[in-house]
C-alpha atoms as a PDB file:
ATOM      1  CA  UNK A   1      97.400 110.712 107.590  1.00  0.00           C
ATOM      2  CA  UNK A   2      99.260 107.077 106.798  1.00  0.00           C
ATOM      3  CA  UNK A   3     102.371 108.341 106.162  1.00  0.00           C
ATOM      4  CA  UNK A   4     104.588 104.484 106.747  1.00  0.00           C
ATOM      5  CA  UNK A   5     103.262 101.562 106.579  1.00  0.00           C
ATOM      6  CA  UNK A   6     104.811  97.670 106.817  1.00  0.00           C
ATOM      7  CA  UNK A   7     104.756  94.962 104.093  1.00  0.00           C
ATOM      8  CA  UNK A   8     106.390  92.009 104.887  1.00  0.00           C
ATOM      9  CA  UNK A   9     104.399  89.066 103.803  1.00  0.00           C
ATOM     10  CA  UNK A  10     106.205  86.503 101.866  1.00  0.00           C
ATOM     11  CA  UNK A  11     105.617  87.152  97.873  1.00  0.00           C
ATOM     12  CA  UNK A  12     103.681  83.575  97.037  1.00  0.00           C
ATOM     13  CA  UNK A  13     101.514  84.537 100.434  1.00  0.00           C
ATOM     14  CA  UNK A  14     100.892  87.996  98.595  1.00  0.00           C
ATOM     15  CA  UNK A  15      99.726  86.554  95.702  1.00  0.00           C
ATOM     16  CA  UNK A  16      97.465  83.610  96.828  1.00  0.00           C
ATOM     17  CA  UNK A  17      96.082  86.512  98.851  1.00  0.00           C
ATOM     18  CA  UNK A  18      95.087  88.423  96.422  1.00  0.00           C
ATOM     19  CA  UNK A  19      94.475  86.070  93.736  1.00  0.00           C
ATOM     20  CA  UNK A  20      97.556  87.743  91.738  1.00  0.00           C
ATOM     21  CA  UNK A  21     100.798  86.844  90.014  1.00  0.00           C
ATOM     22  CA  UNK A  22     104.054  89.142  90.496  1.00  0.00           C
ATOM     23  CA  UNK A  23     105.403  89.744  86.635  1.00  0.00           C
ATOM     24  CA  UNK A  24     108.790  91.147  88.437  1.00  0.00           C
ATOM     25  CA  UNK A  25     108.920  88.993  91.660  1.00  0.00           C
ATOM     26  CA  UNK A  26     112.688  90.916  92.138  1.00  0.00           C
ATOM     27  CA  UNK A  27     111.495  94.464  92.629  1.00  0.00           C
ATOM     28  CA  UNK A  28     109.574  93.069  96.177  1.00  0.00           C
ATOM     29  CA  UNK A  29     111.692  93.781  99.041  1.00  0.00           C
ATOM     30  CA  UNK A  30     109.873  93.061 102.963  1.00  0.00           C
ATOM     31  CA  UNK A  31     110.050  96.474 104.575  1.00  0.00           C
ATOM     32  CA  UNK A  32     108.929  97.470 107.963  1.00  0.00           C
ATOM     33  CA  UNK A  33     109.049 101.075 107.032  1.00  0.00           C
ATOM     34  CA  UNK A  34     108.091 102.185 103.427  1.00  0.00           C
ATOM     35  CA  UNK A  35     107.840 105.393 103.036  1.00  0.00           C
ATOM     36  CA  UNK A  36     107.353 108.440 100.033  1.00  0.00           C
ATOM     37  CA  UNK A  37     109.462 107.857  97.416  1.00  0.00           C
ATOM     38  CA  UNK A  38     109.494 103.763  97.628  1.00  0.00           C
ATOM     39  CA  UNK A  39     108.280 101.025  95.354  1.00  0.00           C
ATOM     40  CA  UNK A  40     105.989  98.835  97.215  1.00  0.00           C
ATOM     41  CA  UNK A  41     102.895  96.352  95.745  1.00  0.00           C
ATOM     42  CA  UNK A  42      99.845  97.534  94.904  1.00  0.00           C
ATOM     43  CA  UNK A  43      97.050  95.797  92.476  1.00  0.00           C
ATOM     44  CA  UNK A  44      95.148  97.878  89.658  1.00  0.00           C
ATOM     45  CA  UNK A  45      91.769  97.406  88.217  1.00  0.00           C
ATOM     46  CA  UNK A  46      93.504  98.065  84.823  1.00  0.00           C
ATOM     47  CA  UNK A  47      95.932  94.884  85.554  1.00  0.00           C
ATOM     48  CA  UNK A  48      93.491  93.055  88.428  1.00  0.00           C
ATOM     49  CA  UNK A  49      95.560  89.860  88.732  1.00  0.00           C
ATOM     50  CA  UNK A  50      99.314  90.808  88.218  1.00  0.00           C
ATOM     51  CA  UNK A  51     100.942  92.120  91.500  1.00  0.00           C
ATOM     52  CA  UNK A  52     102.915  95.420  90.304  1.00  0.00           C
ATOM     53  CA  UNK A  53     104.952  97.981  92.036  1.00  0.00           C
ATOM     54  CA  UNK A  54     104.501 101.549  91.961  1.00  0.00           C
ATOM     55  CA  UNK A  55     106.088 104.276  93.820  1.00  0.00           C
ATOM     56  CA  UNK A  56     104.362 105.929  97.592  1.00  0.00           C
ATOM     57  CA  UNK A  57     103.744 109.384  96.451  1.00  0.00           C
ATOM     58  CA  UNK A  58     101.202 110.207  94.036  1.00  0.00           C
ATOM     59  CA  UNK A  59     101.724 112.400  90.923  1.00  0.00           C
ATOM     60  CA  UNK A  60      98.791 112.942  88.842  1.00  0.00           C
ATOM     61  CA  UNK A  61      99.622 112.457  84.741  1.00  0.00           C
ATOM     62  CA  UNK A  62      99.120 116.077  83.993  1.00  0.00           C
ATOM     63  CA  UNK A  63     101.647 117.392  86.371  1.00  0.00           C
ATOM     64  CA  UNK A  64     104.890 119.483  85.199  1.00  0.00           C
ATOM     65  CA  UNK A  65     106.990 118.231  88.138  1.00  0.00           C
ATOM     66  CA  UNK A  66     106.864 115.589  90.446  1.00  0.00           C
ATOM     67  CA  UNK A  67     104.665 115.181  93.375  1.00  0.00           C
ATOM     68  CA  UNK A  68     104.599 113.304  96.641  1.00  0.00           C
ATOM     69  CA  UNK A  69     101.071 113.126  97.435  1.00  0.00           C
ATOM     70  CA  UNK A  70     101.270 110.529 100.073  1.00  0.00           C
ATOM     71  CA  UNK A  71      97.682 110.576 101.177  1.00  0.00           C
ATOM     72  CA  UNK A  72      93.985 111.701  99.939  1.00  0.00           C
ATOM     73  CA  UNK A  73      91.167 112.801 102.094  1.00  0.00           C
ATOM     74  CA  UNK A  74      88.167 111.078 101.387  1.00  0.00           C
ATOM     75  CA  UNK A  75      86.322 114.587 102.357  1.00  0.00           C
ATOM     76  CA  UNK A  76      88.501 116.719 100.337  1.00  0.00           C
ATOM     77  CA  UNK A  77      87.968 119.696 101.176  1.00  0.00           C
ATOM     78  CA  UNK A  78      84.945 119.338 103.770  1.00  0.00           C
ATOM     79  CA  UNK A  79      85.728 118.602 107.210  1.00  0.00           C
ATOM     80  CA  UNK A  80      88.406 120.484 107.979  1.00  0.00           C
ATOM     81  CA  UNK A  81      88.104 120.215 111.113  1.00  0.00           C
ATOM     82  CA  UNK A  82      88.465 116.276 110.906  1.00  0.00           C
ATOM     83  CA  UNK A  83      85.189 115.854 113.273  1.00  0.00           C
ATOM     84  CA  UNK A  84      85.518 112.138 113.678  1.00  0.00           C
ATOM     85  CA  UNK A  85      81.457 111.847 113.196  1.00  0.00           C
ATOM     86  CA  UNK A  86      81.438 113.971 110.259  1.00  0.00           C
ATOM     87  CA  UNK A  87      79.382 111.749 107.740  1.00  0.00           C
ATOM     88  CA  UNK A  88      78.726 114.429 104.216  1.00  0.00           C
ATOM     89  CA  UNK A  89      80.007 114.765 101.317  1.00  0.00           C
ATOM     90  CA  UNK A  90      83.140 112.936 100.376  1.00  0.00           C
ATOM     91  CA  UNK A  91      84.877 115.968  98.363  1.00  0.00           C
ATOM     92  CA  UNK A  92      87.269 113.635  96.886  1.00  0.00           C
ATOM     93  CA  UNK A  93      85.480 113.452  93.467  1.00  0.00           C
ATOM     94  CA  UNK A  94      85.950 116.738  92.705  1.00  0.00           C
ATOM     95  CA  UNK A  95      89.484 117.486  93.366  1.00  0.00           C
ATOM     96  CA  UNK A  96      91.162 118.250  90.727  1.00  0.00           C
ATOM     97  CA  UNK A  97      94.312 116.087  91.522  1.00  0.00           C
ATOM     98  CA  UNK A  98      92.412 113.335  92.693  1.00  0.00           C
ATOM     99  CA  UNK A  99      89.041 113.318  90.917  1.00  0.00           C
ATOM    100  CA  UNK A 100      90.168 111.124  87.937  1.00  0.00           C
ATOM    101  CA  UNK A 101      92.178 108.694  90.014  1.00  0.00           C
ATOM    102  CA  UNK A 102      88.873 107.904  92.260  1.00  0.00           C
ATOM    103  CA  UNK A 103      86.843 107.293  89.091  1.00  0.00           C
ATOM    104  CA  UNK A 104      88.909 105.170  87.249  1.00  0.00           C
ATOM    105  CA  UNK A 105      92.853 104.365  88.823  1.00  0.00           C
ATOM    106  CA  UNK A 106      92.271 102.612  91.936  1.00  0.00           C
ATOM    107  CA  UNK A 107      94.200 100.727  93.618  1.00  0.00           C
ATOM    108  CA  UNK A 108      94.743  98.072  96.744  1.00  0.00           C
ATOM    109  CA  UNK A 109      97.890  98.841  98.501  1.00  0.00           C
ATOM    110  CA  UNK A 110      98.807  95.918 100.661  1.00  0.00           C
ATOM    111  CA  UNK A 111     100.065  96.261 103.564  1.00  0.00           C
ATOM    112  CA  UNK A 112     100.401  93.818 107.391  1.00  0.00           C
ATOM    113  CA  UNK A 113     100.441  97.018 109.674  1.00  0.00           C
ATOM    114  CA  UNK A 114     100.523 100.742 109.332  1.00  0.00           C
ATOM    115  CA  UNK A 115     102.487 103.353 111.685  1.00  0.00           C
ATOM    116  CA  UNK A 116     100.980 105.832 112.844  1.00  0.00           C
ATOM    117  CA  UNK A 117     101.248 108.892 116.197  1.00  0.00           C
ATOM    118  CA  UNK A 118      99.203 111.921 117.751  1.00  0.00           C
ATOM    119  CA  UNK A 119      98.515 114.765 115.434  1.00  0.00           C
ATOM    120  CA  UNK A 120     100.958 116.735 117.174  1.00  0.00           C
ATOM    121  CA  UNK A 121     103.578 114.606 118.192  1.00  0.00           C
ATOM    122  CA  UNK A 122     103.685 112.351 114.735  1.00  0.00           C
ATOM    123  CA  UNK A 123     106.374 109.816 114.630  1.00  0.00           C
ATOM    124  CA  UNK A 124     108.149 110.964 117.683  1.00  0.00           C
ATOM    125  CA  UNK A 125     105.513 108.697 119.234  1.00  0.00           C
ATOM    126  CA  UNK A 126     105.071 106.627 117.222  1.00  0.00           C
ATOM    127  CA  UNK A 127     102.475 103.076 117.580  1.00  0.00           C
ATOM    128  CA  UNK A 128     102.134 100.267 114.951  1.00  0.00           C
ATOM    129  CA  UNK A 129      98.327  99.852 114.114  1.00  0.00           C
ATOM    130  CA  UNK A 130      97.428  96.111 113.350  1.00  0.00           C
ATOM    131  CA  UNK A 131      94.786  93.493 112.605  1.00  0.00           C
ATOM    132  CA  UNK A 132      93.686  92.291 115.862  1.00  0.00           C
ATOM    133  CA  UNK A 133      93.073  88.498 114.387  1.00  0.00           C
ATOM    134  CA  UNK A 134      96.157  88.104 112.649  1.00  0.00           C
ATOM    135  CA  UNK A 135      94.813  88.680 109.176  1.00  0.00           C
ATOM    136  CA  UNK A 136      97.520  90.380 106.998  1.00  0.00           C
ATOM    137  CA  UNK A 137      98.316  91.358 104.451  1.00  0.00           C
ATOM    138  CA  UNK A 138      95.349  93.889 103.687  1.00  0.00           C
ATOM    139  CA  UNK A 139      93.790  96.424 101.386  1.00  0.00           C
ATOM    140  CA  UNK A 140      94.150 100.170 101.759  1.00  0.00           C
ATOM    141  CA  UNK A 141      91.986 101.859  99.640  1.00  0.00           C
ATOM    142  CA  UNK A 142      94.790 103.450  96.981  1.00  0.00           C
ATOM    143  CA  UNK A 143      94.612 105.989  93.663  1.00  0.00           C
ATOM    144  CA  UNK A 144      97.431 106.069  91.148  1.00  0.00           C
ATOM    145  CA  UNK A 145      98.376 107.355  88.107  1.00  0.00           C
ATOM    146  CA  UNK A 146     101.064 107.665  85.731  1.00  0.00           C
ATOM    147  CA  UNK A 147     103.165 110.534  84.901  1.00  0.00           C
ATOM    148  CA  UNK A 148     106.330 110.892  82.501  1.00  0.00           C
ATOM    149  CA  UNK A 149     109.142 112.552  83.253  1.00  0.00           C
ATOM    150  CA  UNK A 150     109.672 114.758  80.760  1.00  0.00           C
ATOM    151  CA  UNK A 151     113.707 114.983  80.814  1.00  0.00           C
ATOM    152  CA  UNK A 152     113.932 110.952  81.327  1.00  0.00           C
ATOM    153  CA  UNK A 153     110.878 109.974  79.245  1.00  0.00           C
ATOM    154  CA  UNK A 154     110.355 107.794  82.366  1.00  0.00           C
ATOM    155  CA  UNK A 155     107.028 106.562  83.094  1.00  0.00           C
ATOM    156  CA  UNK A 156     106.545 106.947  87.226  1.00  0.00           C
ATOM    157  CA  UNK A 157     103.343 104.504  88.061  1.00  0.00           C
ATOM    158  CA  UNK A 158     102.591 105.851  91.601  1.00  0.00           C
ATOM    159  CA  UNK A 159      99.961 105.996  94.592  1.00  0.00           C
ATOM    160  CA  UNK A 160      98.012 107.656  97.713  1.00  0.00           C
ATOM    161  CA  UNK A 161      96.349 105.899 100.202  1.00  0.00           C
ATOM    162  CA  UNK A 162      93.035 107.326 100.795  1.00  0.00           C
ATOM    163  CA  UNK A 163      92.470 108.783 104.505  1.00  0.00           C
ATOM    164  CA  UNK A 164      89.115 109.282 106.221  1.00  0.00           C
ATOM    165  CA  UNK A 165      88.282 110.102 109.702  1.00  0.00           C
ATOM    166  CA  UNK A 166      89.730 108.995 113.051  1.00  0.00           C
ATOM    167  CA  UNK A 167      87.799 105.215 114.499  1.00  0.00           C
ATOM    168  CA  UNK A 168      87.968 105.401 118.310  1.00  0.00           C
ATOM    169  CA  UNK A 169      91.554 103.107 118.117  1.00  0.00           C
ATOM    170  CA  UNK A 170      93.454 106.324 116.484  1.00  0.00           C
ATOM    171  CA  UNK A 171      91.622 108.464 118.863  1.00  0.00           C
ATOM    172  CA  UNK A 172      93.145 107.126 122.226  1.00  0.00           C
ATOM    173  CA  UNK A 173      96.192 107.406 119.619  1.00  0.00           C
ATOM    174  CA  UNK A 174      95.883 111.048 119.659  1.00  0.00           C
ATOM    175  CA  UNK A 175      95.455 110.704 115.657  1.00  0.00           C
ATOM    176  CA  UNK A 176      92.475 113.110 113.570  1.00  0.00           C
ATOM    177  CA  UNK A 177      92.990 110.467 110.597  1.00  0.00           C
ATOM    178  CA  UNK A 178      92.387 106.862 109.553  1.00  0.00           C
ATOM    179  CA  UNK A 179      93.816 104.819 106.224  1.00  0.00           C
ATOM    180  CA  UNK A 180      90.803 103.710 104.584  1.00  0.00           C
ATOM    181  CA  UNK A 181      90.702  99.652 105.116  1.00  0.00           C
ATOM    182  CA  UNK A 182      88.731  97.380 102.949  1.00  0.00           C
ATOM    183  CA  UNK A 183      87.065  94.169 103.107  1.00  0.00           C
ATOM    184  CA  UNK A 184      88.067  91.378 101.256  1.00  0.00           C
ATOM    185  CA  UNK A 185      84.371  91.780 100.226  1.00  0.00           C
ATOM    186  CA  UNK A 186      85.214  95.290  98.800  1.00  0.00           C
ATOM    187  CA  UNK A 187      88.557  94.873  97.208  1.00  0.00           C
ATOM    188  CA  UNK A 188      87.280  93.397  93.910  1.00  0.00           C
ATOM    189  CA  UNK A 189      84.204  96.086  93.786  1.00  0.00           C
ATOM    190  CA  UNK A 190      87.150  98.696  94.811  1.00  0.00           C
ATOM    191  CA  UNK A 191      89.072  98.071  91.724  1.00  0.00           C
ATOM    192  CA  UNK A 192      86.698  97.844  89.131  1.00  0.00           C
ATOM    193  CA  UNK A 193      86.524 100.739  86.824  1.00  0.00           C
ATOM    194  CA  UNK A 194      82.879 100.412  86.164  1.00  0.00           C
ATOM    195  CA  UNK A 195      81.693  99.879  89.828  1.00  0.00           C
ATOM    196  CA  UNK A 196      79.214 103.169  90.305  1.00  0.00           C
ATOM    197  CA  UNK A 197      80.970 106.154  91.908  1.00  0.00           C
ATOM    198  CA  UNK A 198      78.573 106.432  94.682  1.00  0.00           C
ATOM    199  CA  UNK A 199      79.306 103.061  95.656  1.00  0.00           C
ATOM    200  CA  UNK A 200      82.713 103.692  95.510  1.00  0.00           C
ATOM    201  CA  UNK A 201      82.486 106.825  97.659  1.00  0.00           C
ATOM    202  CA  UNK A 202      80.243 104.766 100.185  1.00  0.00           C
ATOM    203  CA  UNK A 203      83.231 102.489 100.431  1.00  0.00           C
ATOM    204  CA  UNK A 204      85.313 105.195 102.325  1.00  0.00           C
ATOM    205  CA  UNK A 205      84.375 104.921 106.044  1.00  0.00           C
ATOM    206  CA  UNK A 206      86.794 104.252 109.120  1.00  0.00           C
ATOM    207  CA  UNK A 207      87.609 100.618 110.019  1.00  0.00           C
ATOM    208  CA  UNK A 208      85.733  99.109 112.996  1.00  0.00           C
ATOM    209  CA  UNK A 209      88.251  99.801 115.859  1.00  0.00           C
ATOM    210  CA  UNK A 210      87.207  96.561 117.720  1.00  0.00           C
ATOM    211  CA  UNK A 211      89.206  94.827 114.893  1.00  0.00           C
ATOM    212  CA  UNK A 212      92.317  96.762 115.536  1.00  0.00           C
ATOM    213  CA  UNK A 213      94.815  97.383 117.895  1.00  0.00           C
ATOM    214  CA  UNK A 214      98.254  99.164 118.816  1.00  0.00           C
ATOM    215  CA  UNK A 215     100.901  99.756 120.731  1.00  0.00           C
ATOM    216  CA  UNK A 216     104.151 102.216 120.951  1.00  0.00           C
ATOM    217  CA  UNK A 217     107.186 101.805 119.287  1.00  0.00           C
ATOM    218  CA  UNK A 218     110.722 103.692 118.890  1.00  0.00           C
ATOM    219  CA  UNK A 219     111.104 106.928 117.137  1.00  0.00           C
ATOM    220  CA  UNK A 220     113.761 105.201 114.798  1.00  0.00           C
ATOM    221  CA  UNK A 221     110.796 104.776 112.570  1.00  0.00           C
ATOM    222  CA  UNK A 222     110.705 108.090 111.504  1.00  0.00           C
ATOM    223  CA  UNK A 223     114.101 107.978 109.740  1.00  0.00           C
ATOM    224  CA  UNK A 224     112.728 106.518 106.000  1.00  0.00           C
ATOM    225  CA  UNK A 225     116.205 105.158 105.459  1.00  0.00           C
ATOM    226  CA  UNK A 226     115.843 102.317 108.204  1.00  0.00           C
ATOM    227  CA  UNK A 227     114.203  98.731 107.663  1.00  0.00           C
ATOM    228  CA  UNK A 228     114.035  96.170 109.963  1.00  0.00           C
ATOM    229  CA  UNK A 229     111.513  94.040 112.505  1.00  0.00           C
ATOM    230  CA  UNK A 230     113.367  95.828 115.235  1.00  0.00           C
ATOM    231  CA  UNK A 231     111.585  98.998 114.585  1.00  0.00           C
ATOM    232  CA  UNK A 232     108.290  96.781 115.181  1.00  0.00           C
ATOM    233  CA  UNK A 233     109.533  96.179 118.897  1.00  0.00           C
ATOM    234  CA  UNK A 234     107.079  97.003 121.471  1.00  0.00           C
ATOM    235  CA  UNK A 235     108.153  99.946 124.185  1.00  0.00           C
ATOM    236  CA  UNK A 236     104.920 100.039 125.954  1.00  0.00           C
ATOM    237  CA  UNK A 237     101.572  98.093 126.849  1.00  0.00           C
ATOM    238  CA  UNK A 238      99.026  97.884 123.696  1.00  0.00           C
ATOM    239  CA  UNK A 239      96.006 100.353 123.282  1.00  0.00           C
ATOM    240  CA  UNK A 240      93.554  97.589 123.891  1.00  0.00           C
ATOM    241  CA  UNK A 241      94.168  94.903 126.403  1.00  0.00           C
ATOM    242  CA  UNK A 242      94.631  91.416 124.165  1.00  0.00           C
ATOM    243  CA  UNK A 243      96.816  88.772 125.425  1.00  0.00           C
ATOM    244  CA  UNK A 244      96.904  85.945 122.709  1.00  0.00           C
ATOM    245  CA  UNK A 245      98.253  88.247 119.547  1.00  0.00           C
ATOM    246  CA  UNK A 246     101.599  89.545 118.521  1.00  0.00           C
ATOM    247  CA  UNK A 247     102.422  90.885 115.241  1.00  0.00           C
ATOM    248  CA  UNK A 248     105.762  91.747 116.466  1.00  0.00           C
ATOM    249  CA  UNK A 249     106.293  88.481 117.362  1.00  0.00           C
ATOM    250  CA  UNK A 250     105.260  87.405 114.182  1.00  0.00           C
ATOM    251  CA  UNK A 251     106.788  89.563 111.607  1.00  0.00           C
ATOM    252  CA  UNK A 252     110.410  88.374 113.235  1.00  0.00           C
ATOM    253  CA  UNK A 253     109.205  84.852 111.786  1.00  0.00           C
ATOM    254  CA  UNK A 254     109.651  86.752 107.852  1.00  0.00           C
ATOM    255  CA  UNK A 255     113.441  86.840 108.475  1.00  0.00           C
ATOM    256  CA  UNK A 256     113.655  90.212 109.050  1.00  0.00           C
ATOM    257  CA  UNK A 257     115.652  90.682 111.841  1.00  0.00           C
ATOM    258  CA  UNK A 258     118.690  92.381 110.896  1.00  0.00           C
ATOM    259  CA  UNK A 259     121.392  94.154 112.704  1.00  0.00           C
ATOM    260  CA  UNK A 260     120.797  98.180 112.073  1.00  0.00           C
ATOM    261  CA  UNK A 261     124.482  98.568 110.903  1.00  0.00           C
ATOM    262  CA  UNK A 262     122.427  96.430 107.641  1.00  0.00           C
ATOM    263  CA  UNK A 263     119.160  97.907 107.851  1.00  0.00           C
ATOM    264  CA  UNK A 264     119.489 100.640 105.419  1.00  0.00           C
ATOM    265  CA  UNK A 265     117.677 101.137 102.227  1.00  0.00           C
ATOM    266  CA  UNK A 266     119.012 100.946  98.967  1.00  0.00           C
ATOM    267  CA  UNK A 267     117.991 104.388  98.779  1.00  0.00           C
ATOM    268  CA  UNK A 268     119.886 105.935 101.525  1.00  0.00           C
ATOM    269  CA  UNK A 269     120.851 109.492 100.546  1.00  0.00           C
ATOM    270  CA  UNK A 270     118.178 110.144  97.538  1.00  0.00           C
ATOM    271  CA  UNK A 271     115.231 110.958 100.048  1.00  0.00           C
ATOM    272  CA  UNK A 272     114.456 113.608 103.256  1.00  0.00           C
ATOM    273  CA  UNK A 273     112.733 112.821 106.260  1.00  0.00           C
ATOM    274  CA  UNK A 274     108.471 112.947 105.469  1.00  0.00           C
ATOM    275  CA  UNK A 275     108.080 114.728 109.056  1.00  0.00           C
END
């Protein structure tokens, strides 16, 4: 599961990134802690070089109410047991909420860390998952779609990230799951409509670990309606041992080091706790 995640990256850093322009520059808001129910960036093959935001939580077009599907499973329904060398079938394409979305509506959903803890313990432990050479933002592999509510005629654009089995980093974690992470070599291909489904499905492996690291940081994470670089704060020694690296360090640099009697979202009161 990737249930938060952390985009703080300046917006004109976003979009030489990724080769994009922002249409609505004012919806972007840094956040240390998005979570279901938020608008965060994303890119489309439908729109490829326009930065748009869409809402964490998918909710395929044909449903009757809305959904918060924050995740996918690249397996489906295979691999239930979330064998971290299972290498079949990736059951995705034929699930019937998701197998439109992996054919056609994919997404990048950019992101400088994710937050992740042990299967049983979730965010009550709690470690921030980063790129071990300082390259952020990145691609998770996203679906989306868009689905009108009915009693608003509003049309909700939203997204899961896709999730495939544990690397050897969100083992020692104590995590069965891993975001799907591309290559800069794979976002375009990711995103194109026309690129052939098996290649797409090939696509959805674990991240080499070796490019990764962790460490543990405060429960306070887990309530959705805090934001700030605080919650990135270190409370323990990192997974691997690396010594000339800190995300923590440089995430403070984006300005977002606010007191936490200011650190709540806009949308205090309008959304429960995901765990």
């Amino acid at each position: 599961m990737c249930g938060r995640y952390t985009t703080v990256t300046k917006i004109k850093a976003i979009e030489k990134r990724f080769n994009v322009r922002a249409a609505q520059p004012q919806l972007y808001t840094p956040n240390t802690n998005v979570s279901h129910g938020e608008y965060a960036p994303v890119v489309t093959g439908n729109r490829p070089h326009e930065l748009q935001f869409f809402q964490f939580g998918f909710t395929p077009s044909w449903a009757k109410k809305q959904f918060y599907m924050i995740n996918a499973r690249a397996e489906g329904d295979h691999n239930k047991s979330d064998d971290p060398k299972y290498s079949g079938e990736r059951g995705i394409i034929n699930k019937p909420m998701f197998r439109q979305a992996i054919r056609s509506q994919r997404c990048l959903v950019i992101a400088d860390c994710f937050i992740e803890g042990p299967k049983d313990e979730k965010l009550n432990r709690p470690y921030v998952v980063y790129m071990r050479n300082g390259a952020h933002p990145f691609a998770m592999a996203g679906i989306w779609d868009g689905w009108v509510n009915t009693s608003t005629g509003e049309i909700v654009n939203s997204f899961a990230i896709i999730t495939t089995t544990a690397n050897d980093l969100m083992t020692r974690i104590g995590h069965h799951r891993s975001p799907v992470i591309l290559s800069p070599e794979q976002e375009e291909h990711w995103i194109n409509p026309d690129f052939p489904l098996g290649e797409v499905t090939s696509m959805l492996n674990p991240y080499p670990a070796d490019r990764l690291n962790a460490y543990p940081i405060s429960s306070d994470i887990k309530n959705p309606r805090l934001n700030g670089s605080y919650l990135l704060e270190p409370v323990g020694e990192r997974v691997y041992r690396e010594y000339d690296y800190e995300i923590y360090k440089e995430i403070e640099l984006f300005g977002m080091g606010e007191s936490r009697a200011r650190t709540r979202k806009s949308q205090e009161g309008q959304q429960g706790q995901l765990f």
